[in-house]
C-alpha atoms as a PDB file:
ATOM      1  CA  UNK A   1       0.000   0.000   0.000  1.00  0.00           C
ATOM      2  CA  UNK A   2       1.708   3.377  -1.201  1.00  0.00           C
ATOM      3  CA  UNK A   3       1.052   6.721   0.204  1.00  0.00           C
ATOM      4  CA  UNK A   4      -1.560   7.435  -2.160  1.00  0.00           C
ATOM      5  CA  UNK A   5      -3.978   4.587  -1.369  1.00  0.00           C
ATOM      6  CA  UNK A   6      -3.465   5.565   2.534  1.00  0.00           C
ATOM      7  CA  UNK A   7      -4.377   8.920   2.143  1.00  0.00           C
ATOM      8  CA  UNK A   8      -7.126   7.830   0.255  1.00  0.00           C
ATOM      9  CA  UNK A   9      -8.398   5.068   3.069  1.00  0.00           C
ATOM     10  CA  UNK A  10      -7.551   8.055   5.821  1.00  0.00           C
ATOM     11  CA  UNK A  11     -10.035  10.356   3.464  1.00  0.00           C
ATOM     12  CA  UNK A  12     -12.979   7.242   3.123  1.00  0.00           C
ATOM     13  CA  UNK A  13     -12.594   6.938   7.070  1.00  0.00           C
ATOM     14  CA  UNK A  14     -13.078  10.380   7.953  1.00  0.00           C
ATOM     15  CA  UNK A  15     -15.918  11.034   5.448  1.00  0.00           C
ATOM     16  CA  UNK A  16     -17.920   8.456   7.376  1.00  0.00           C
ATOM     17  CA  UNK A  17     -16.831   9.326  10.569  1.00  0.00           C
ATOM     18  CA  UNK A  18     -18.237  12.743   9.969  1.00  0.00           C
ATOM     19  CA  UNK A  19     -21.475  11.092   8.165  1.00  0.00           C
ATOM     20  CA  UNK A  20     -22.117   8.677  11.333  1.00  0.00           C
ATOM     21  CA  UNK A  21     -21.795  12.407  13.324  1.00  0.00           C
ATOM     22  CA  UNK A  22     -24.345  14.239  11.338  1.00  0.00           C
ATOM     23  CA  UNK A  23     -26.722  11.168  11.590  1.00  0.00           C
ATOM     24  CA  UNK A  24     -26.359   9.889  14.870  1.00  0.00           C
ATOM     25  CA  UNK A  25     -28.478  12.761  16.691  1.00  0.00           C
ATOM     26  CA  UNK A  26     -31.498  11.724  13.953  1.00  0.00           C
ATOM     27  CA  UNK A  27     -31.373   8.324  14.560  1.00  0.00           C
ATOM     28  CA  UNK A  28     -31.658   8.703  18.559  1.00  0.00           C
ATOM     29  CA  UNK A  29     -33.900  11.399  18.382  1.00  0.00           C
ATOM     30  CA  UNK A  30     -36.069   8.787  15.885  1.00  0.00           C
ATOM     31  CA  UNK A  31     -35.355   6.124  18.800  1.00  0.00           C
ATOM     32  CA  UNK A  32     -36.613   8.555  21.304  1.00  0.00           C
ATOM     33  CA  UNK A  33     -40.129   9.450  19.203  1.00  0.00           C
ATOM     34  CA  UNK A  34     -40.678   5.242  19.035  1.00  0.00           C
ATOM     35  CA  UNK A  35     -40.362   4.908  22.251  1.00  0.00           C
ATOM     36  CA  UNK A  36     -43.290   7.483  23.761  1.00  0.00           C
ATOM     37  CA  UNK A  37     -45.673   6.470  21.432  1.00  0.00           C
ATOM     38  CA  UNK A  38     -45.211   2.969  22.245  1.00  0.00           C
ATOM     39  CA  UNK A  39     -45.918   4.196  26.090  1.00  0.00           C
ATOM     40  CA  UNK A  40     -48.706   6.478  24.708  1.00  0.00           C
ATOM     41  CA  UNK A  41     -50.002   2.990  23.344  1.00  0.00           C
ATOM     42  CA  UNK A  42     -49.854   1.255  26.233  1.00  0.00           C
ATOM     43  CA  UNK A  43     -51.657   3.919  27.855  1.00  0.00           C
ATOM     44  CA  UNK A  44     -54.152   3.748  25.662  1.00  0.00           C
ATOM     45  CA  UNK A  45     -54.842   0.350  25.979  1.00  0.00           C
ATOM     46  CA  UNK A  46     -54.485   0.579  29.323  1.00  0.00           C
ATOM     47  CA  UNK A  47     -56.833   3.286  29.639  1.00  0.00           C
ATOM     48  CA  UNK A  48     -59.400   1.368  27.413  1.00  0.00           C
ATOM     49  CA  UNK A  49     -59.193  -1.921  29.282  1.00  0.00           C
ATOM     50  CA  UNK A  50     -59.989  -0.175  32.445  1.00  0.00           C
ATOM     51  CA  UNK A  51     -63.147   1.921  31.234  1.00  0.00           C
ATOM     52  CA  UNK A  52     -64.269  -1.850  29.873  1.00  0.00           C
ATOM     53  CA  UNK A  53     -63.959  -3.461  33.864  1.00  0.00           C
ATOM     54  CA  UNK A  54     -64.552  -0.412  35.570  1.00  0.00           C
ATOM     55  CA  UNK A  55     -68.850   0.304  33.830  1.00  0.00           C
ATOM     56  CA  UNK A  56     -70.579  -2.693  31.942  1.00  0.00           C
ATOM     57  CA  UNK A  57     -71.455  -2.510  28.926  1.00  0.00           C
ATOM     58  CA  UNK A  58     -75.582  -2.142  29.160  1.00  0.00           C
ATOM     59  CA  UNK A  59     -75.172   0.491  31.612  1.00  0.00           C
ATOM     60  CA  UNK A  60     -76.200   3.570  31.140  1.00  0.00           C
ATOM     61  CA  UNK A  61     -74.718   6.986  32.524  1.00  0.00           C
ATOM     62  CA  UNK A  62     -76.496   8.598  34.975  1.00  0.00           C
ATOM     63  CA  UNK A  63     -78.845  11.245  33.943  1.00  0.00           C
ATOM     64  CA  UNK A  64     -76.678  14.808  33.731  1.00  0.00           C
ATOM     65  CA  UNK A  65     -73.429  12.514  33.676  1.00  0.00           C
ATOM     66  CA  UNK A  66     -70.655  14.379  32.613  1.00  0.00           C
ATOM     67  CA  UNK A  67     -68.321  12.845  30.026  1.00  0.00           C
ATOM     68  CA  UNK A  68     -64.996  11.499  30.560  1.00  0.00           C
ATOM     69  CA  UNK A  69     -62.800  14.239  30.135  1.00  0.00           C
ATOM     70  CA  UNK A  70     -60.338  13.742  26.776  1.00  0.00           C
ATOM     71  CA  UNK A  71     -56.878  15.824  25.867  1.00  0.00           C
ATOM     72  CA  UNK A  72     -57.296  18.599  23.758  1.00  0.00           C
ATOM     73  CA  UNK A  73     -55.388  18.533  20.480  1.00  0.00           C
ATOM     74  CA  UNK A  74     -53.504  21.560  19.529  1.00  0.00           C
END
């Protein structure tokens, strides 16, 4: 290996050093954005399977109930 194919491999190494750099903070931030919704999932569910134990299904509200409060979307 002469000194031009070394300066060439030292080139191809620190091209995709920087590369893996300017991606890494994507790909975690990506990571990150997986994992809440998977826990806003669960809660869902969660939240679902409770409101089926907690009232039976031919029940009906009281009379002046007031819903279940939801989130607000922005």
């Amino acid at each position: 290996m002469d000194t031009t194919q070394t300066e060439a491999l030292v080139s191809m190494v620190a091209v995709l050093g920087l590369f893996v750099l300017m991606i890494l903070p994507a790909v975690i931030g990506i990571a990150h954005d997986r994992r809440i919704d998977r826990q806003i999932e669960r809660a869902e569910a969660g939240r679902a399977a409770a409101g089926r134990r907690s009232r039976p299904s031919a029940a009906r509200p009281a009379r002046g109930a007031v819903p279940p409060r939801t989130t607000r979307t922005v």
